[in-house]
C-alpha atoms as a PDB file:
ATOM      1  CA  UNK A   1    -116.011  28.166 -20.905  1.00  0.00           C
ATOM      2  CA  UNK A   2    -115.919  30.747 -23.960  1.00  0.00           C
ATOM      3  CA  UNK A   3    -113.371  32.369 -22.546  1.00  0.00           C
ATOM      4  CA  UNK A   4    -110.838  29.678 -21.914  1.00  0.00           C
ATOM      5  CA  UNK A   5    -111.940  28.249 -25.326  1.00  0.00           C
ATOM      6  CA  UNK A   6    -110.323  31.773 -26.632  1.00  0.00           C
ATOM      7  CA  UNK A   7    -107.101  31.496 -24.651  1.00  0.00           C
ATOM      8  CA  UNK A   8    -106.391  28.033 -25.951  1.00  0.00           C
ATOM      9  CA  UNK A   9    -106.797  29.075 -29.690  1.00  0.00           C
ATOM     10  CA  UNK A  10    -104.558  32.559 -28.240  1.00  0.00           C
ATOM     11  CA  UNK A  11    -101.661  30.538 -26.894  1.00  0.00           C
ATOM     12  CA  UNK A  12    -101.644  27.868 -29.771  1.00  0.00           C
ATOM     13  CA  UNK A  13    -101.586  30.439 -32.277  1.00  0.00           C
ATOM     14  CA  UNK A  14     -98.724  32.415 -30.459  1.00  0.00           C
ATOM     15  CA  UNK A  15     -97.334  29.056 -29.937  1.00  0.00           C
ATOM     16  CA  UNK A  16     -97.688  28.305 -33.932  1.00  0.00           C
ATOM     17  CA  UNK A  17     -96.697  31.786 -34.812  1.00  0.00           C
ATOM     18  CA  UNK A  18     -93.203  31.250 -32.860  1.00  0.00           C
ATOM     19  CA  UNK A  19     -93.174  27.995 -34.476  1.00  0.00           C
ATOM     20  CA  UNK A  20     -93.370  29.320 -37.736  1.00  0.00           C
ATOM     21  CA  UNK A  21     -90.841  31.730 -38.093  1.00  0.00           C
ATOM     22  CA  UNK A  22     -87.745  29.158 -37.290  1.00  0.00           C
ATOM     23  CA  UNK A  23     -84.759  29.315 -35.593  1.00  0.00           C
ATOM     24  CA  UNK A  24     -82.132  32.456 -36.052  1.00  0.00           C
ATOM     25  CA  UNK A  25     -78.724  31.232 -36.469  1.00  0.00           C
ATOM     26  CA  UNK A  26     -75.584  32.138 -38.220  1.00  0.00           C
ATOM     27  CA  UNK A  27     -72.850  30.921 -40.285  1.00  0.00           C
ATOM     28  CA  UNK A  28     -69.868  32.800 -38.490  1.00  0.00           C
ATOM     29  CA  UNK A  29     -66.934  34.367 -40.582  1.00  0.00           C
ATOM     30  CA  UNK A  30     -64.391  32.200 -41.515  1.00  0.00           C
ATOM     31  CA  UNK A  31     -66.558  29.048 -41.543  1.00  0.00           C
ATOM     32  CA  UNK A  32     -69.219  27.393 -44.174  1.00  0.00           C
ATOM     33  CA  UNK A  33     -72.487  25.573 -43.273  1.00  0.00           C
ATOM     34  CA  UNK A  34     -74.881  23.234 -44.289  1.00  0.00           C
ATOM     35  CA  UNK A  35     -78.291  22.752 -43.459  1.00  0.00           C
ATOM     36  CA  UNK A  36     -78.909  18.930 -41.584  1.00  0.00           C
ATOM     37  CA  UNK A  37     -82.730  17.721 -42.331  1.00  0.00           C
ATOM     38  CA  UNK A  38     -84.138  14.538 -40.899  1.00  0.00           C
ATOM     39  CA  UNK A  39     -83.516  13.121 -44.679  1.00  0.00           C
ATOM     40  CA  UNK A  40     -79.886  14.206 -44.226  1.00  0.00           C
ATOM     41  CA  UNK A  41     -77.480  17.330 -45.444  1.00  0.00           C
ATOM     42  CA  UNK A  42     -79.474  19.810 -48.171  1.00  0.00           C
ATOM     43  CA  UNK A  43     -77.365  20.434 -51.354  1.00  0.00           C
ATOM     44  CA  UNK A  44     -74.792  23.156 -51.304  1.00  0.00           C
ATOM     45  CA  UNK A  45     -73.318  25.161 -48.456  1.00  0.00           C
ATOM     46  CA  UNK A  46     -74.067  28.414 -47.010  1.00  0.00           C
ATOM     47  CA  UNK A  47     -71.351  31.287 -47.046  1.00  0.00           C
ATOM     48  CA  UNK A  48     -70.916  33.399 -43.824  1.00  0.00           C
ATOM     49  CA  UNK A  49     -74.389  35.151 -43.019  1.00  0.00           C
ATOM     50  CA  UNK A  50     -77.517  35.074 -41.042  1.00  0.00           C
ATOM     51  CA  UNK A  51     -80.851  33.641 -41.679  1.00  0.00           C
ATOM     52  CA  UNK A  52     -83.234  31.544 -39.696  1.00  0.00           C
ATOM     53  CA  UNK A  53     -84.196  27.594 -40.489  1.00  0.00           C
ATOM     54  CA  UNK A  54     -87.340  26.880 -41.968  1.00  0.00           C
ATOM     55  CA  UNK A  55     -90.276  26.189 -39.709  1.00  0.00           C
ATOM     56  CA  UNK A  56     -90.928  23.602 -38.148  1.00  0.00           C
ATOM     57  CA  UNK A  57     -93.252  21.138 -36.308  1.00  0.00           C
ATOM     58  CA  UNK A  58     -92.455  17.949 -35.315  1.00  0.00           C
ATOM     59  CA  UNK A  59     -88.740  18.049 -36.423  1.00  0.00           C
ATOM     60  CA  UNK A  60     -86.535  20.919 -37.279  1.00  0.00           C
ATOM     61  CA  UNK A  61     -83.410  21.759 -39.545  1.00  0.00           C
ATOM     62  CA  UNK A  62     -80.426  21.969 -37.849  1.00  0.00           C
ATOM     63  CA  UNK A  63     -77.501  24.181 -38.822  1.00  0.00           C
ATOM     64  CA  UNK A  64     -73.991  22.879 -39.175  1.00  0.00           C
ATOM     65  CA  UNK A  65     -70.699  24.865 -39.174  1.00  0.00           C
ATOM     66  CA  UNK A  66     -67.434  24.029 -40.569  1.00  0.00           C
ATOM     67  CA  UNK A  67     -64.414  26.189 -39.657  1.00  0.00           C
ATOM     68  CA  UNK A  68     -62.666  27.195 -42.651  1.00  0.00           C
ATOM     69  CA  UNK A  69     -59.867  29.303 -41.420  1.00  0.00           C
ATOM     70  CA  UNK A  70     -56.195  28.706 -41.588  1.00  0.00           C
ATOM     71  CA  UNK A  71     -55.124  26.672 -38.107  1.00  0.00           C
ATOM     72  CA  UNK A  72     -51.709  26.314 -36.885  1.00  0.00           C
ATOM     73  CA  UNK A  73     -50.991  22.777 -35.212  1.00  0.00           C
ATOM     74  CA  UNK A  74     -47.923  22.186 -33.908  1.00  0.00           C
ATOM     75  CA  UNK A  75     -46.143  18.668 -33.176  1.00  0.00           C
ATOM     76  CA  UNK A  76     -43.996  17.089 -31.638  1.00  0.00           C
ATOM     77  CA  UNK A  77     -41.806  14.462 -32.898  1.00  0.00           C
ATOM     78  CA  UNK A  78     -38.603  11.682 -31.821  1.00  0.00           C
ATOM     79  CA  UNK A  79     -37.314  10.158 -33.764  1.00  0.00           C
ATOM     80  CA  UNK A  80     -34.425   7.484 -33.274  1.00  0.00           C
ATOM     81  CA  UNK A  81     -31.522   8.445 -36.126  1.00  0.00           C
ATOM     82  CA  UNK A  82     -30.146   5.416 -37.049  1.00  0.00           C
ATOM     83  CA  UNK A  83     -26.773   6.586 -38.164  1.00  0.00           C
ATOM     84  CA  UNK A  84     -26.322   7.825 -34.983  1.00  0.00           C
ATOM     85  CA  UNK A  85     -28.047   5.304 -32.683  1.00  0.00           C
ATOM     86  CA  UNK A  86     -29.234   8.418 -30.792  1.00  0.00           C
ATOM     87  CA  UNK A  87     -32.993   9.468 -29.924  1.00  0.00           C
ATOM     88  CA  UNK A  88     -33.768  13.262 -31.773  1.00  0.00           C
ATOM     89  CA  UNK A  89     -36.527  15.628 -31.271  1.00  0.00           C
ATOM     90  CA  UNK A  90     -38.163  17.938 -33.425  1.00  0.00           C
ATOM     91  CA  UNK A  91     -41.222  20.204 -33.302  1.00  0.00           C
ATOM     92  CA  UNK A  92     -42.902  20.181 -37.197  1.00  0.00           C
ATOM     93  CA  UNK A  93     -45.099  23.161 -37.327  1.00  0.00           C
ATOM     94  CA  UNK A  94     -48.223  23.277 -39.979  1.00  0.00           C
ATOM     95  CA  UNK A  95     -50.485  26.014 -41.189  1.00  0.00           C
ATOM     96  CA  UNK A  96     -53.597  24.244 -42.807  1.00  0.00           C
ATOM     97  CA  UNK A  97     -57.114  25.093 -44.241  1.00  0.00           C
ATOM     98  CA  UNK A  98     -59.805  22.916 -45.723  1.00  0.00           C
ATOM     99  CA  UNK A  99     -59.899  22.376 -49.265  1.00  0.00           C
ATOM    100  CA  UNK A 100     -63.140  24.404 -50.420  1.00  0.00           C
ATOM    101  CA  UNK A 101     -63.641  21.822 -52.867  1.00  0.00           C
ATOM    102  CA  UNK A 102     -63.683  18.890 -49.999  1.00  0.00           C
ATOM    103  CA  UNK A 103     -65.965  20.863 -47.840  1.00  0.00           C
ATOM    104  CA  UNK A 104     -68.665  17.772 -49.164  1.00  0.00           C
ATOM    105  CA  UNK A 105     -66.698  15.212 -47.950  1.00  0.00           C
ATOM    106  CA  UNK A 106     -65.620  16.921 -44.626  1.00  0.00           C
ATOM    107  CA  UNK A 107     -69.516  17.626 -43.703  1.00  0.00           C
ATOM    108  CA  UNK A 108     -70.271  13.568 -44.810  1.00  0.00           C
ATOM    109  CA  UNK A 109     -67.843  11.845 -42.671  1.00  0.00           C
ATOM    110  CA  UNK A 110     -67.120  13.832 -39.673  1.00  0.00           C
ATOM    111  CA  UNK A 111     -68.963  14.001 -36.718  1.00  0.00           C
ATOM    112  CA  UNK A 112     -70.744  17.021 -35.071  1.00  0.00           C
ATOM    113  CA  UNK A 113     -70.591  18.606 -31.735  1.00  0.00           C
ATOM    114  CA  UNK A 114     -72.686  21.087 -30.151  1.00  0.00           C
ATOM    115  CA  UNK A 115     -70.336  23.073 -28.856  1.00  0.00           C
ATOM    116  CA  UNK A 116     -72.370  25.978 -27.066  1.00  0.00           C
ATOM    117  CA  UNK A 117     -75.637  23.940 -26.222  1.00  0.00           C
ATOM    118  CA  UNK A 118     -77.544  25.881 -28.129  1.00  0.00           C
ATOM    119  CA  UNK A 119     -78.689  23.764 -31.099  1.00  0.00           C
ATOM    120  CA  UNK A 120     -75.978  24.682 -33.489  1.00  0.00           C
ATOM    121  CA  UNK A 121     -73.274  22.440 -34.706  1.00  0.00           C
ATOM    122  CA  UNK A 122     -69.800  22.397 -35.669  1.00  0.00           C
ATOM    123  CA  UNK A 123     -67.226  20.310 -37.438  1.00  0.00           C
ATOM    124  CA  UNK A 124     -64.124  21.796 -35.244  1.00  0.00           C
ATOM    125  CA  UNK A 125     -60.962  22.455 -37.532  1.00  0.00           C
ATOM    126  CA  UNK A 126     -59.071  20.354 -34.932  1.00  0.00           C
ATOM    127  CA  UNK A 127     -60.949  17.198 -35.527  1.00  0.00           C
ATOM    128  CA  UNK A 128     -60.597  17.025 -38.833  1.00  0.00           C
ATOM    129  CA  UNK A 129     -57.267  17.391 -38.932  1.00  0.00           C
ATOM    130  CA  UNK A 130     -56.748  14.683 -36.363  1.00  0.00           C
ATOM    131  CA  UNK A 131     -58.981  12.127 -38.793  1.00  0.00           C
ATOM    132  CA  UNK A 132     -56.865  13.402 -41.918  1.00  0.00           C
ATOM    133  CA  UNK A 133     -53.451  14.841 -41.738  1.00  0.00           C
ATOM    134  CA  UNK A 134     -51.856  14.372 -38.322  1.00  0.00           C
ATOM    135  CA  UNK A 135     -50.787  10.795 -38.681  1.00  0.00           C
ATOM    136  CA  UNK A 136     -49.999  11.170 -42.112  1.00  0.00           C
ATOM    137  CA  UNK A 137     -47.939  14.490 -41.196  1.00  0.00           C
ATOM    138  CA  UNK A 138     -46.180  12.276 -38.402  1.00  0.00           C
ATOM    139  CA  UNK A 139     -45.266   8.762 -40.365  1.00  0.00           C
ATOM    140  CA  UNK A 140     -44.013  11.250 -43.105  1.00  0.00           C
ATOM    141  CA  UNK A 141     -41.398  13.316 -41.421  1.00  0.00           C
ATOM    142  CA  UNK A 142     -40.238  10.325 -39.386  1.00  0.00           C
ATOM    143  CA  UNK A 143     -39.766   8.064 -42.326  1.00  0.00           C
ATOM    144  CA  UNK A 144     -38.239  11.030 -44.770  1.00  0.00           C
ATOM    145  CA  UNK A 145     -35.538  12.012 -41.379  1.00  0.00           C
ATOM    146  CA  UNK A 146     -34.085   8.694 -40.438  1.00  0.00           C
ATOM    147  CA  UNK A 147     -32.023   8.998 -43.539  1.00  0.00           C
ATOM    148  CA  UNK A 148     -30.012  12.141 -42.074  1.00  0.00           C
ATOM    149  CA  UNK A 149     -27.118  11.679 -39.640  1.00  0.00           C
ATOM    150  CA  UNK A 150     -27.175  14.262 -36.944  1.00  0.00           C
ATOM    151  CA  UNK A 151     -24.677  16.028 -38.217  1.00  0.00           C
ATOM    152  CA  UNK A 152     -26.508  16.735 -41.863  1.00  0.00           C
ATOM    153  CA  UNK A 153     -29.561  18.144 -39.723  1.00  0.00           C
ATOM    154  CA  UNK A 154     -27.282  20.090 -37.717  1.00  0.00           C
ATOM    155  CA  UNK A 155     -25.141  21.283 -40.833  1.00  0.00           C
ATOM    156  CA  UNK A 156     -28.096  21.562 -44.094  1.00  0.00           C
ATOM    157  CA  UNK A 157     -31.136  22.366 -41.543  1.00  0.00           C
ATOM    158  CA  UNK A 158     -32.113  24.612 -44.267  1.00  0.00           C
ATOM    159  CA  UNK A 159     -32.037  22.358 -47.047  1.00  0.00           C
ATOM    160  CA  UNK A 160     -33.450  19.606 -45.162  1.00  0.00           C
ATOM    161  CA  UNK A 161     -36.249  21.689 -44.154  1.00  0.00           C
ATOM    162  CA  UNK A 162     -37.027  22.696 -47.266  1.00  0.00           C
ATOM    163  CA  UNK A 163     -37.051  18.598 -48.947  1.00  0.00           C
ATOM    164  CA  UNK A 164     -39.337  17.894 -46.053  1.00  0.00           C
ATOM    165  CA  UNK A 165     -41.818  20.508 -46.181  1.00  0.00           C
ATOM    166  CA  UNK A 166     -42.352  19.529 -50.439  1.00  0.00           C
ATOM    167  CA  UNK A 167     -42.643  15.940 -49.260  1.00  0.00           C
ATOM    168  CA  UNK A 168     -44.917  16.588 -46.570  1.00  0.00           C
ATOM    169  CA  UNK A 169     -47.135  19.133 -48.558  1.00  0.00           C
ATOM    170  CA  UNK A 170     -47.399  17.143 -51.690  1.00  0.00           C
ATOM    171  CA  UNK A 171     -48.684  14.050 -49.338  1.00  0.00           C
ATOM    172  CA  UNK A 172     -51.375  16.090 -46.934  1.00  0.00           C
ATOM    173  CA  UNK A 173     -52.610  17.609 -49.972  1.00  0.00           C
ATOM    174  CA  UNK A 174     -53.184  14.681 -52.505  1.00  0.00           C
ATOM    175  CA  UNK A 175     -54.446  12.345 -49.422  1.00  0.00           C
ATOM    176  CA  UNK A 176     -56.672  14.706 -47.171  1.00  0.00           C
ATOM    177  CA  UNK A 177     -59.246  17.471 -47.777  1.00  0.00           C
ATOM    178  CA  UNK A 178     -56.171  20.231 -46.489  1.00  0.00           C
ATOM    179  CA  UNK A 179     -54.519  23.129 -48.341  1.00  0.00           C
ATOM    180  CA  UNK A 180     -51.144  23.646 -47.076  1.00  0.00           C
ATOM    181  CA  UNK A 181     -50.059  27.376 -46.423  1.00  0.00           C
ATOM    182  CA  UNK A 182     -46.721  26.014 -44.469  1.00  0.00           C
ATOM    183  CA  UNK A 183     -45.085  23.099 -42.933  1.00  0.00           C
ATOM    184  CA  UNK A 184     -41.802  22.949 -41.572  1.00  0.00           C
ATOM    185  CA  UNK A 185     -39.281  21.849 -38.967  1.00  0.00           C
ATOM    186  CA  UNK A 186     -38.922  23.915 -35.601  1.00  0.00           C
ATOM    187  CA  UNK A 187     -37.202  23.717 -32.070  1.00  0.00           C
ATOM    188  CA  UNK A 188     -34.874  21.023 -33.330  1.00  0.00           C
ATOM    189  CA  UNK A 189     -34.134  19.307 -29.936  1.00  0.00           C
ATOM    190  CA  UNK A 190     -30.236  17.681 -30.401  1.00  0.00           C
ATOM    191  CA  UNK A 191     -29.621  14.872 -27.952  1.00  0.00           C
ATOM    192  CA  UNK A 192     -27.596  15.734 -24.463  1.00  0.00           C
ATOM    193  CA  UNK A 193     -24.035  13.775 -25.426  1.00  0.00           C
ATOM    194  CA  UNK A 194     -24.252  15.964 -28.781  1.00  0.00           C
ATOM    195  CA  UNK A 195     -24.971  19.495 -27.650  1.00  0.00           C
ATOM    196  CA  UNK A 196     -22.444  18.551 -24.434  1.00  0.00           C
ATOM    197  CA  UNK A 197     -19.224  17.270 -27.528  1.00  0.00           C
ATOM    198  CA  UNK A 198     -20.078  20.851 -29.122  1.00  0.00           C
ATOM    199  CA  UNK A 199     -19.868  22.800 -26.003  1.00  0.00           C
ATOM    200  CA  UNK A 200     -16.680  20.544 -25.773  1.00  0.00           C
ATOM    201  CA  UNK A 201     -15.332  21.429 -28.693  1.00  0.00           C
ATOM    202  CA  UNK A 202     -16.187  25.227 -28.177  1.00  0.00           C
ATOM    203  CA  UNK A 203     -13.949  25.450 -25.166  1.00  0.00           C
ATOM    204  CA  UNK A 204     -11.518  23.738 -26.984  1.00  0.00           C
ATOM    205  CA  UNK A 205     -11.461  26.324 -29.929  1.00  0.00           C
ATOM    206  CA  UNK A 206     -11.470  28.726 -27.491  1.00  0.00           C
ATOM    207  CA  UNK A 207      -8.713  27.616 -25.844  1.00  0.00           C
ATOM    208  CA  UNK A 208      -6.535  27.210 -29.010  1.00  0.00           C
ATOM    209  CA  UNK A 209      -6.742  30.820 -30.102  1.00  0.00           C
ATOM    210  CA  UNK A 210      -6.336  32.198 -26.922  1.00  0.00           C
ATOM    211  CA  UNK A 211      -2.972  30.199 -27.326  1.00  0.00           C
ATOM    212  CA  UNK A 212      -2.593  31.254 -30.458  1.00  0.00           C
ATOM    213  CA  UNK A 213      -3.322  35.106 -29.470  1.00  0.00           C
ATOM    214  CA  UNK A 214      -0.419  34.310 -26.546  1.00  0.00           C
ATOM    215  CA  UNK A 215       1.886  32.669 -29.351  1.00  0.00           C
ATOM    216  CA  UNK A 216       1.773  35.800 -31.405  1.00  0.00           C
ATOM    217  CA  UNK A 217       2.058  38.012 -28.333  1.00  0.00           C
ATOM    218  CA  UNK A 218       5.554  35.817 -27.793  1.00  0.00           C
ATOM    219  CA  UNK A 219       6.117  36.690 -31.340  1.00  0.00           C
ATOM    220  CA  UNK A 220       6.405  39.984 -31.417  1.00  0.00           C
ATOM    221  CA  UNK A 221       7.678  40.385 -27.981  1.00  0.00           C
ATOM    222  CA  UNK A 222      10.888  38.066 -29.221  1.00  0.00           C
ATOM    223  CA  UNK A 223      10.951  39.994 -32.456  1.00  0.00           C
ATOM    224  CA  UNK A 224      11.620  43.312 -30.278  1.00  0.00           C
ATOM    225  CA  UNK A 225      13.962  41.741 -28.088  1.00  0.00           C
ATOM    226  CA  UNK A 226      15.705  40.605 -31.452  1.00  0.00           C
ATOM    227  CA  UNK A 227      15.974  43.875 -32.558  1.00  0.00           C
ATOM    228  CA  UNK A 228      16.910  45.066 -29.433  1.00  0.00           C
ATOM    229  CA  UNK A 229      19.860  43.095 -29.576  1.00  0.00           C
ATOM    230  CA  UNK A 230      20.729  43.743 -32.931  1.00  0.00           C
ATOM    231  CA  UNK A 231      20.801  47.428 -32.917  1.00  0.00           C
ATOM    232  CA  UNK A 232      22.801  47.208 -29.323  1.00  0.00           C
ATOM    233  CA  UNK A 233      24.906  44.331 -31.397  1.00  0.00           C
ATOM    234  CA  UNK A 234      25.899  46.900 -34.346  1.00  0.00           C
ATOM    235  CA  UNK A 235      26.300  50.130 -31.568  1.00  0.00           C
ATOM    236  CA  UNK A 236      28.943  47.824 -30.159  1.00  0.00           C
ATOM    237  CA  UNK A 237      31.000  46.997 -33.089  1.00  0.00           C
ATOM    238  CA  UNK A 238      30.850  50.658 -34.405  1.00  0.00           C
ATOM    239  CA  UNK A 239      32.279  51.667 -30.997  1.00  0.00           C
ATOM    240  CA  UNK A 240      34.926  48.965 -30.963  1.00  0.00           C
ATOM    241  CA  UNK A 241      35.733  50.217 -34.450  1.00  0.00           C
ATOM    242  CA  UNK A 242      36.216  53.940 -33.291  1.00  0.00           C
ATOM    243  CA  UNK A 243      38.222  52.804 -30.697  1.00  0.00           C
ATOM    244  CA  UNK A 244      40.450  50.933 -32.699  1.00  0.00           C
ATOM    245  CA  UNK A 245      40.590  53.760 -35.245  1.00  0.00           C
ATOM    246  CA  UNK A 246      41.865  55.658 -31.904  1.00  0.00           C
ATOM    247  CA  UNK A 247      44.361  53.382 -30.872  1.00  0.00           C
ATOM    248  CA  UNK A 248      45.862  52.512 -34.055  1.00  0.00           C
ATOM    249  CA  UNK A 249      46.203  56.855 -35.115  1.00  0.00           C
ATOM    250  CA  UNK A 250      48.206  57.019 -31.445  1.00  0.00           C
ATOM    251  CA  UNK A 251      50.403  53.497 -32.018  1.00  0.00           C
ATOM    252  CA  UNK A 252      50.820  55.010 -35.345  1.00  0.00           C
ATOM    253  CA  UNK A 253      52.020  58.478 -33.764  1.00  0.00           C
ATOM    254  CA  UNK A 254      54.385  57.210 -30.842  1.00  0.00           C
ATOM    255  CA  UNK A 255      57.820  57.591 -33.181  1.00  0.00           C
ATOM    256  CA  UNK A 256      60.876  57.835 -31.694  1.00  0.00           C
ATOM    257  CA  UNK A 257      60.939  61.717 -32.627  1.00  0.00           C
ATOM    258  CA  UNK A 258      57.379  62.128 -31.167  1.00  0.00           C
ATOM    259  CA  UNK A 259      58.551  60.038 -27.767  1.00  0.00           C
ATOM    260  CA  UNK A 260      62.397  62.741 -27.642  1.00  0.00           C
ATOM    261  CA  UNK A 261      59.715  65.853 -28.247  1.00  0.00           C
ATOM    262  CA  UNK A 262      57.542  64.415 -25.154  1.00  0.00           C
ATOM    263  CA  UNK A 263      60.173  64.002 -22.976  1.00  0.00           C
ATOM    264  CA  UNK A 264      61.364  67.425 -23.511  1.00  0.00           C
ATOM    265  CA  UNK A 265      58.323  68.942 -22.232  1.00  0.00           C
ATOM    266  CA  UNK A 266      58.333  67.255 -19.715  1.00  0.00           C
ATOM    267  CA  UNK A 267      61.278  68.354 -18.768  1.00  0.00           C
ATOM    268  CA  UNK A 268      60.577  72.099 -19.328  1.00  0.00           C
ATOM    269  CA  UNK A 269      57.632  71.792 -16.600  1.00  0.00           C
ATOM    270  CA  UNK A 270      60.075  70.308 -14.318  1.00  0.00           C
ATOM    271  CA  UNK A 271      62.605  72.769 -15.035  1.00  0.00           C
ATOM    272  CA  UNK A 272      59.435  75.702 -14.388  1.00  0.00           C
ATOM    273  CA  UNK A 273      59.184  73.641 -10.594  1.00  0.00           C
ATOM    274  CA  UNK A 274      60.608  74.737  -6.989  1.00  0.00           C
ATOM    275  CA  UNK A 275      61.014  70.993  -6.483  1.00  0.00           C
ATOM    276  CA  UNK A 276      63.513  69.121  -8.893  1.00  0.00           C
ATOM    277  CA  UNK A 277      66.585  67.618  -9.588  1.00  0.00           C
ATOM    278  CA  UNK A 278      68.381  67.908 -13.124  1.00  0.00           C
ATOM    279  CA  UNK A 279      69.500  64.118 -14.624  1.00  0.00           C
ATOM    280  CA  UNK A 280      70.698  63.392 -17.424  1.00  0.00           C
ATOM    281  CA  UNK A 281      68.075  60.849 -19.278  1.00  0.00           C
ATOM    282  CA  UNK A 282      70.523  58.750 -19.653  1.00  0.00           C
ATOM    283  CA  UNK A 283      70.981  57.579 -16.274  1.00  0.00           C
ATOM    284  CA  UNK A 284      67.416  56.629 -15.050  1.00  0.00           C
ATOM    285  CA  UNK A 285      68.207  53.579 -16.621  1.00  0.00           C
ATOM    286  CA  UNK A 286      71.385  52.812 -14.370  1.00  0.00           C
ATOM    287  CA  UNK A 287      71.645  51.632 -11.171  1.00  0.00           C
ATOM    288  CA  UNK A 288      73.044  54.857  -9.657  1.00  0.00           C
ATOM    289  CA  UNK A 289      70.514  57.042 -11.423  1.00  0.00           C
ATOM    290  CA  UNK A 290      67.892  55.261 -10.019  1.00  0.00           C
ATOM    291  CA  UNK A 291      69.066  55.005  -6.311  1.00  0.00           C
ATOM    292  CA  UNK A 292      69.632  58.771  -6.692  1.00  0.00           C
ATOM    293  CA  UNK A 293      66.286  59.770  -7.274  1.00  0.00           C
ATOM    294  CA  UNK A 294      65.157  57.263  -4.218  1.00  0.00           C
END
C-alpha cells in the first residue's frame, strides 16, 4: 500500500513538474505575437523569439501569431469602359504589410486559426487583407478606370498607372491597418474586336510601306531610264550635228572647178586602163554619145 502511495505522489509530481514549466513556443521571424489568457489578449506584443507560456493548471495561455511580412496579392479585375461599351480586364498587383502601429486592432478583430494543430495560433496575412483592403482595392480601381476610353489606357498606361496607384495607396492606407510598398496595374487584358482592329491596322501599315518601298523602287528605276534617254537623246543630236558639219564642208566643196578637176582624174585612170574608149565629155550627154558607149 506504501508503495503505491509513493508512486502516486511520483507521477503527480512529474505530472506537476511538466505542468509547471509551460508550453515552448515561438514567435517566428517576420511575425509579432500576443499572449491570449482566459481574461483575453495581455498588453503589448512579443517580437520574434522563443520562450515558453506560463504554467498552468486548469487553463493555459495561448500564443498568437500575426504575420508581419510584406505579401504580394494579385487581382483580377473587368471592368465595363463605358466610352467604349466594351468589357476590359486588368490584373492590379499589391505589395502590402501591416501597419506596426495597427497590430492592436488586427489581433482584436480578427479571428484565429490553428494552423498546424499544435496549440499555436495565427492571424494569416491573407485574411486580413481580405477583411480590410481587397474590396476597397477592387471598388477603387474600377470606379477611378471607367473614366478612361480604351484608347487612353492603351496610349498613357504609364500615366494612368501611376494616378491609380496614388489613389489606391492613399485609400488602403488611411482606411485599413496596411502599409503600401506597391500597387499597380498589370497584364492589361484589351478586348478581342480591339487587339483584332490593331492587328488590322498593322497589316495595313505594313502593306502601305511595302508600297511605298515599291513606289520608290519605280522611282529611281524611271529616273535611270530618264537619264538613259537623255544622254542617248544628246549622243544623237551631237552626231546629227557632225554629220551635218560633214555634209555641209562637201556641198560647200563641190564647185564647178572642184567637179572639172574630178573628172580629170578620172579620166587619167581610164586613160592608165587596157579597156577604154576616148569621148569627148561633151557627148555623154547626146544621144549618139550615149548609144556609143551601149
Amino acid at each position: 500500500m506504501k508503495s503505491v502511495i509513493v508512486k502516486a505522489v511520483g507521477l503527480f509530481v512529474v505530472v506537476a513538474t511538466l505542468t509547471g514549466c509551460g508550453q515552448k513556443v515561438e514567435v517566428p521571424p517576420a511575425h509579432v505575437g500576443k499572449i491570449m489568457t482566459k481574461d483575453g489578449y495581455k498588453e503589448g506584443t512579443i517580437p520574434t523569439s522563443k520562450f515558453r507560456l506560463d504554467p498552468c493548471w486548469a487553463y493555459c495561455d495561448k500564443l498568437v501569431t500575426l504575420n508581419a511580412s510584406d505579401q504580394s496579392v494579385s487581382e483580377k479585375l473587368k471592368v465595363f469602359m463605358p466610352k467604349d461599351k466594351l468589357e476590359m480586364a486588368f490584373d492590379i498587383r499589391a505589395t502590402l504589410s501591416v501597419d506596426p502601429s495597427d497590430y492592436e486592432q488586427v489581433f482584436a478583430k480578427v479571428g484565429t486559426v490553428d494552423t498546424n494543430n499544435d496549440g499555436i495560433f495565427e492571424i494569416p496575412l491573407n485574411t486580413v487583407y481580405k477583411t480590410y483592403a481587397q474590396n476597397i482595392l477592387m471598388a477603387e480601381a474600377r470606379e477611378f478606370l471607367v473614366n478612361y476610353s480604351i484608347a487612353e489606357v492603351a496610349s498613357s498606361r504609364e500615366a494612368i498607372n501611376a494616378e491609380l496607384s496614388q489613389r489606391l495607396a492613399k485609400a488602403i492606407s488611411e482606411r485599413t491597418p496596411f502599409n503600401v510598398r506597391y500597387l499597380g496595374l498589370a497584364d492589361v487584358d484589351y478586348p478581342t474586336i480591339i487587339l483584332e482592329a490593331q492587328k488590322n491596322a498593322a497589316q495595313r501599315r505594313e502593306m502601305i510601306e511595302q508600297e511605298n518601298a515599291q513606289l520608290e523602287i519605280s522611282k529611281v528605276q524611271l529616273s535611270r531610264q530618264l537619264q538613259e534617254q537623255t544622254m542617248q537623246r544628246k549622243i544623237d543630236v551631237e552626231k546629227a550635228k557632225a554629220e551635218a558639219e560633214v555634209n555641209k564642208i562637201l556641198g560647200d566643196s563641190m564647185t564647178d572647178d572642184y567637179q572639172t578637176y574630178q573628172s580629170f582624174q578620172v579620166m587619167n585612170k581610164m586613160a592608165e586602163s587596157q579597156n577604154k574608149v576616148f569621148m569627148p565629155v561633151e557627148m555623154l550627154t547626146t544621144v549618139g554619145g550615149q548609144l556609143q558607149l551601149k
